[in-house]
Each structure stands twice: as C-alpha cells, then as structure tokens.
Protein backbone atom coordinates (compact mmCIF):
# COMPACT_ATOMS: atom_id res chain seq x y z
CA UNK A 1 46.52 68.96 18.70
CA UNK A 2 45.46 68.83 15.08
CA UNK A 3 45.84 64.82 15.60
CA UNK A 4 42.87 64.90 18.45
CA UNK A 5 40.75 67.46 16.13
CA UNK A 6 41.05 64.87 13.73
CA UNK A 7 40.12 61.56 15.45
CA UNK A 8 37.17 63.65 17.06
CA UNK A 9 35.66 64.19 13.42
CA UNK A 10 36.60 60.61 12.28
CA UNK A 11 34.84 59.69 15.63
CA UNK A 12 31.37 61.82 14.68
CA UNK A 13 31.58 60.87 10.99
CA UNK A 14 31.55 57.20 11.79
CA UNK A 15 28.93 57.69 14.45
CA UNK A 16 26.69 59.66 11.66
CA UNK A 17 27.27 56.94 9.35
CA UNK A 18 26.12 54.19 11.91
CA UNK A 19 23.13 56.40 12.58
CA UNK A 20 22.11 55.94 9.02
CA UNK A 21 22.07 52.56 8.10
CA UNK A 22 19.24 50.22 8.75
CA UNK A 23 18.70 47.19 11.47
CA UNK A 24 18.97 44.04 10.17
CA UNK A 25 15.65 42.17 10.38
CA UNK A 26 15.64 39.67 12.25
CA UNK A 27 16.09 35.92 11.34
CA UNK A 28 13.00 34.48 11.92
CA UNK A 29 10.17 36.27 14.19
CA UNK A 30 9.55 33.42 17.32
CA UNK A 31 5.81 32.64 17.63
CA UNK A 32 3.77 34.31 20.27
CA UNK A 33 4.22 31.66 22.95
CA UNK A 34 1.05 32.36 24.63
CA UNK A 35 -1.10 31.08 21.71
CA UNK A 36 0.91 28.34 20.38
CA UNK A 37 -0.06 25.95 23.41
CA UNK A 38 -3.58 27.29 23.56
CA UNK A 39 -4.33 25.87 19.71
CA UNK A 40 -2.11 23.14 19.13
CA UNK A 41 -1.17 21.06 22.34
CA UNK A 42 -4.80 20.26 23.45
CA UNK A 43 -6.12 18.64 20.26
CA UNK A 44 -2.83 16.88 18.64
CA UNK A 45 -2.49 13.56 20.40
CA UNK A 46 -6.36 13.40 19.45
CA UNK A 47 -5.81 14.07 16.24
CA UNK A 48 -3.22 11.98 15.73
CA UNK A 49 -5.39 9.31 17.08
CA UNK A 50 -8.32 9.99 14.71
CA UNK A 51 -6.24 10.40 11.74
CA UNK A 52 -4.57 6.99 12.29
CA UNK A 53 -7.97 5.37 12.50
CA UNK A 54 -9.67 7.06 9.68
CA UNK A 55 -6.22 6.31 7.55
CA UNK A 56 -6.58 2.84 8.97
CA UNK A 57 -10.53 2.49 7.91
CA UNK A 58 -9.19 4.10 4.27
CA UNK A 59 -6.61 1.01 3.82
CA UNK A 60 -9.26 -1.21 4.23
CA UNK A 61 -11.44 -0.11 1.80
CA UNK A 62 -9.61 0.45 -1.34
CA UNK A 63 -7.76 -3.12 -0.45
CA UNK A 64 -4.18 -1.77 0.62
CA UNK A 65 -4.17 -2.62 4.25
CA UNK A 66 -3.36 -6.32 5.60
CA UNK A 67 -6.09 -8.06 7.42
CA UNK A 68 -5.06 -8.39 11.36
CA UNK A 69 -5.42 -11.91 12.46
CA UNK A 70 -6.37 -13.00 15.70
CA UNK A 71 -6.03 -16.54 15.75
CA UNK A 72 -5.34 -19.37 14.09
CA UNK A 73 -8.12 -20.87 11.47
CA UNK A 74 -9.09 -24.84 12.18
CA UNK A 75 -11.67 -25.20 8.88
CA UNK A 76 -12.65 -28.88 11.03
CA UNK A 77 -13.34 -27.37 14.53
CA UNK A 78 -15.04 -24.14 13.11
CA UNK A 79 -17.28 -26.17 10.06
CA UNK A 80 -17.82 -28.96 12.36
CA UNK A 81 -21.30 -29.27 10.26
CA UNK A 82 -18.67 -30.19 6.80
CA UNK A 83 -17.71 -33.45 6.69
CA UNK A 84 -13.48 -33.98 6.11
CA UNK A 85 -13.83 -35.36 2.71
CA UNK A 86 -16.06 -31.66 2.26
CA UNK A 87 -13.89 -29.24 3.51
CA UNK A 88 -10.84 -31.15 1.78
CA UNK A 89 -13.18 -30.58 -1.84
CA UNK A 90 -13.66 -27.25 -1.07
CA UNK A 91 -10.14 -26.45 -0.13
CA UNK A 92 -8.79 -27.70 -3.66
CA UNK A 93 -11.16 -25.59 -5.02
CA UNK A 94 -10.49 -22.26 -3.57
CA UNK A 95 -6.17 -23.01 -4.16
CA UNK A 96 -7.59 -24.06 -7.98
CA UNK A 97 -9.39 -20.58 -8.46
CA UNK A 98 -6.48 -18.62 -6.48
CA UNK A 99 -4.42 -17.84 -9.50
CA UNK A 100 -1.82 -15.80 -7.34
CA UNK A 101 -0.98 -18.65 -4.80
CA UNK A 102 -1.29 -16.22 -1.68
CA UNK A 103 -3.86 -17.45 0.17
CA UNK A 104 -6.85 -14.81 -1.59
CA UNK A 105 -9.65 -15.00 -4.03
CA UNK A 106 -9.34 -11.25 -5.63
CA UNK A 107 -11.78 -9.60 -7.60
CA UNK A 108 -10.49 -10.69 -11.06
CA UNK A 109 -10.07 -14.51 -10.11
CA UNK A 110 -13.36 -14.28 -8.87
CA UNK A 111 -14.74 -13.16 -12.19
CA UNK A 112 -12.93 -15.87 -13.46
CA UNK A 113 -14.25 -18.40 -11.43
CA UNK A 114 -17.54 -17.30 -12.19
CA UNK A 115 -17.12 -17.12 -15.93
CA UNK A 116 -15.74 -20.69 -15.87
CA UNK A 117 -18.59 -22.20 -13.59
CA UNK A 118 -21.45 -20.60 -15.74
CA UNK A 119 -22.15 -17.66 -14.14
CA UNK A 120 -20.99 -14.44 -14.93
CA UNK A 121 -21.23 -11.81 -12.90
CA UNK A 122 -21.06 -7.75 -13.43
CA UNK A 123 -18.56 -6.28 -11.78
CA UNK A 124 -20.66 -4.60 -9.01
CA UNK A 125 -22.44 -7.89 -8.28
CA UNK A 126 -18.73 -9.35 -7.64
CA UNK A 127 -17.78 -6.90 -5.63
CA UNK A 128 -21.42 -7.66 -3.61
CA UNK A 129 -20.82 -11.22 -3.58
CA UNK A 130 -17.27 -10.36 -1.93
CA UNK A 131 -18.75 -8.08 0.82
CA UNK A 132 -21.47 -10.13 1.77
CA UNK A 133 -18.93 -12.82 3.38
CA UNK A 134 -16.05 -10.38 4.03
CA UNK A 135 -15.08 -10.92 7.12
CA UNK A 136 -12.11 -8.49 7.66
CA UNK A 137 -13.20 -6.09 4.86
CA UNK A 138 -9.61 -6.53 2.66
CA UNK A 139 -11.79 -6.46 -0.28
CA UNK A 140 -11.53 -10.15 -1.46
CA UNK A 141 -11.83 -14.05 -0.38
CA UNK A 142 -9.66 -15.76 2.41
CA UNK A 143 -10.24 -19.67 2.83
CA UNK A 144 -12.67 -19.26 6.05
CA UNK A 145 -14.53 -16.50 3.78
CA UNK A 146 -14.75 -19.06 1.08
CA UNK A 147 -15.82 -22.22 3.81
CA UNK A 148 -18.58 -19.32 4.76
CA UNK A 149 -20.23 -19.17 1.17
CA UNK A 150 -21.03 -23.03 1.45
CA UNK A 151 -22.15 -22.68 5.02
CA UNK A 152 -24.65 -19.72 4.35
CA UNK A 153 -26.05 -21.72 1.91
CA UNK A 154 -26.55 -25.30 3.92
CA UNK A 155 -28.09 -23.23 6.47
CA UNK A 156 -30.54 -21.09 3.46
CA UNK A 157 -28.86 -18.02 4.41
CA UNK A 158 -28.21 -16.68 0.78
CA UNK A 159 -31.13 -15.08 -1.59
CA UNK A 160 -31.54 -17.75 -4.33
CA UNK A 161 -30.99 -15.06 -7.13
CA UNK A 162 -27.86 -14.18 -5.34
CA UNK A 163 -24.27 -14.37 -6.96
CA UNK A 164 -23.17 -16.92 -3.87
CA UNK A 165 -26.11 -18.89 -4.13
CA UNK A 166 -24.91 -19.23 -7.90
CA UNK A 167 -21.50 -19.88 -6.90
CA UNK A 168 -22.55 -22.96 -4.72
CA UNK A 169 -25.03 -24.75 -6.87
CA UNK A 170 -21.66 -24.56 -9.39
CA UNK A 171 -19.42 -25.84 -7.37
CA UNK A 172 -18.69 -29.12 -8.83
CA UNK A 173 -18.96 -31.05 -5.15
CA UNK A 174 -20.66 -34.43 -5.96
CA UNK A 175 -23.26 -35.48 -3.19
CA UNK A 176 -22.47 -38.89 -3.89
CA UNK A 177 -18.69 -38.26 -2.95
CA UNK A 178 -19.46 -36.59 0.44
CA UNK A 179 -21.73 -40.25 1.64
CA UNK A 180 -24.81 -38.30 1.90
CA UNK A 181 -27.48 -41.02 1.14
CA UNK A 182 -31.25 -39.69 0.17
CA UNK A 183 -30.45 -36.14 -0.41
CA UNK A 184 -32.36 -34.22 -2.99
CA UNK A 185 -29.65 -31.78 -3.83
CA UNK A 186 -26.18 -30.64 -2.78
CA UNK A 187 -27.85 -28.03 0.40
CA UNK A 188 -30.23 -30.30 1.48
CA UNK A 189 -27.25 -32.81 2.38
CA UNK A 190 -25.61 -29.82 3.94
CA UNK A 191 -28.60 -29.41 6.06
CA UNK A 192 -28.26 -32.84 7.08
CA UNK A 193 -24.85 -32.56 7.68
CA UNK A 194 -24.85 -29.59 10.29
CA UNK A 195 -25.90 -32.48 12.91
CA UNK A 196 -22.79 -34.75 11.90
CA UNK A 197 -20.45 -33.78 14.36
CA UNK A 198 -20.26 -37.50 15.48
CA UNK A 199 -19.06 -38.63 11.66
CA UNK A 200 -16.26 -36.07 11.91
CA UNK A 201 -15.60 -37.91 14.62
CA UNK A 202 -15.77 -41.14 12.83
CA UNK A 203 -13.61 -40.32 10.15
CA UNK A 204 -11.12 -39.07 12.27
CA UNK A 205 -10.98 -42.60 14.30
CA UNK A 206 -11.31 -44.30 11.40
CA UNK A 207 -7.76 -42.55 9.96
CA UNK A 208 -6.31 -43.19 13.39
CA UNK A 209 -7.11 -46.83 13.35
CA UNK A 210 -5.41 -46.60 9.89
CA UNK A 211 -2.30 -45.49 11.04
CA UNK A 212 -2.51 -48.02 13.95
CA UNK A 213 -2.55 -50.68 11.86
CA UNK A 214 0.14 -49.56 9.18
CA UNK A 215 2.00 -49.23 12.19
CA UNK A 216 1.23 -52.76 13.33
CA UNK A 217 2.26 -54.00 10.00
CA UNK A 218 5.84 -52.16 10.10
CA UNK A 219 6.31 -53.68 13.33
CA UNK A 220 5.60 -57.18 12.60
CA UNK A 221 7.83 -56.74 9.46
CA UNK A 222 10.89 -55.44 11.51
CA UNK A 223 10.53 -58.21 14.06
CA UNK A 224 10.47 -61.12 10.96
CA UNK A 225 13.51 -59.28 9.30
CA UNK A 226 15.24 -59.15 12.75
CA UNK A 227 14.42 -63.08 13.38
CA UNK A 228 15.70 -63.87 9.85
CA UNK A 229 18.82 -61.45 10.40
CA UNK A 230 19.65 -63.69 13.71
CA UNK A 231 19.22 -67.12 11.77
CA UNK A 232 21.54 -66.28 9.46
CA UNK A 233 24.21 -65.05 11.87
CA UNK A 234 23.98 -68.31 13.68
C-alpha cells in the first residue's frame, strides 16, 4: 500500500516537472510554401538568362572574356583588294609589334608601336584607335583587325587627323615593293589596288607554275641519275 502511495506521487511530481519546462524551438521554421513559388520560380530562369548576358557584355569590356570565333580567317579571299606580297608585309608587321606572341596587338604594344613609328598617342586616343576597328570588342588588335586599319584607309575611310590614319602613313610598306607603278602615295596605290583581283590571281599562277617547274626539274634529275645508275650496273 504505502509502495502505490508512493509511485502515485513520484508519478504527479514528474508530471509537474514536465509541465514546467519549456518546448524546444524548433530547428529551422520551413518557409511559407504558398509564397515561395509565387516570388521566386517565375522570374529565375530569366534572370539567370539576363545575368549571364550582362556578365557576358562585362567580360568584354574590361578585356577578360575570349573573343568567339565563327570561322576561319583567309587574309587573301577577304582583302582580295591587297596584293600577296601586301598582306605578307603587313603580316610581319603586326607578329613584329606583337611583343607577347599570341596572336594580339594590346594596348601597351600598341603604344609602343606608335612611339616607335613617330606617333605617339595618349592613352585615350589608343584606346579610340583600338575601338574604331574592334571587331569582337576584346579590347585590342587581332590580325583581320589590323588588315582592317590598311583597308579603311585605301578606301578614305579614316579622318586624316586620326590615330589610324597616322598608323598607316607609318607603316614602313614601300610602294615600290608592292609593283604599283604611277602612284602618288602609299593609299592612292591601295585605291588602285581594290580592282586587282585578277593580279592575285596572277601571282598565285605564277607560284604554281613555279612549283611546276621545280618539279619538272626534280624529275628530269631522277630519270638522268636512274639512267646513269643502270649504265653502271651493266
């Protein structure tokens, strides 16, 4: 008897204690799920979309994202107005100017090229020069960027007070080298030269009748070695 009496007030002391101790909070209070979808699902994928262009466009404009290329560049069937010997000059001049052998002019060997030819420039007219001719907006000069300059100016697209304009008149590319007879000055013989499509294609037969007759040569060598070689094994 005085066991039960004494579980019973175990029984309502524990119970009284229980009563007085706090809940536990919970872990972490799940979001109202009828308002979640009503602010975020509609508009992420669109953001997402806009915040990859706009980080894109960014990239490109302080110089940190890689150009995308479409195809590849043929300087001789897209300057079919440049003679080969031309284009040739004008591609050991942009590799002489790109200091960092990867294909670009930058900003700095720009100013260096310009300080060397004559011309130097301030560092906002460099960076005009640049975007007047930037093609893919990477912030400096591929080879087709640099072709461009030379073009502009044949066809008297370029202000004559202009950086470019400076840049060309500089360039060190001899009239006399390029077979331009009569020409005043280096753009007039580009002028002349944007109807020459049919002495590209005379230069180019002319190296392919080169070849032929190397060839030629080779052969009639072999076949007098190979009639000397069976003379003497007889």
């Amino acid at each position: 008897m005085a066991s039960e009496e004494l579980a019973c007030k175990l029984q309502r002391r524990l119970q009284r204690v229980e009563a007085e101790e706090p809940e536990p909070a919970p872990l972490a209070a799940p979001a109202p799920p009828a308002s979640a979808p009503s602010v975020l699902v509609p508009v992420s994928s669109a953001d997402a979309e806009l915040s990859a262009q706009l980080s894109r466009r960014l990239h490109i404009q302080e110089g940190a994202a890689r150009p995308r290329r479409c195809r590849v560049f043929n300087p001789y069937t897209e300057f079919p107005e440049f003679s080969r010997r031309l284009i040739k000059n004008l591609e050991n001049m942009f590799k002489r100017y790109d200091a960092g052998r990867d294909g670009y002019i930058d900003l700095m060997e720009l100013k260096l090229m310009m300080e060397k030819l004559g011309a130097p420039q301030t560092h906002l007219g460099l960076k005009s020069m640049i975007k007047e001719v930037d093609e893919d907006f990477d912030g400096k000069l591929n080879l087709r960027e640099f072709l461009l300059i030379f073009h502009k100016a044949a066809a008297g697209e370029l202000q004559e007070d202009s950086g470019l304009m400076a840049l060309a008149k500089l360039s060190e590319i001899d009239v006399a080298l390029e077979g331009v007879k009569g020409a005043k000055d280096f753009f007039e013989a580009k002028v002349q030269a944007l109807s020459s499509a049919s002495k590209f294609e005379a230069e180019l037969k002319a190296e392919q009748d080169e070849r032929k007759r190397e060839e030629e040569e080779r052969r009639v060598r072999r076949a007098a070695f190979q009639e000397l070689k069976a003379a003497f094994s007889t």
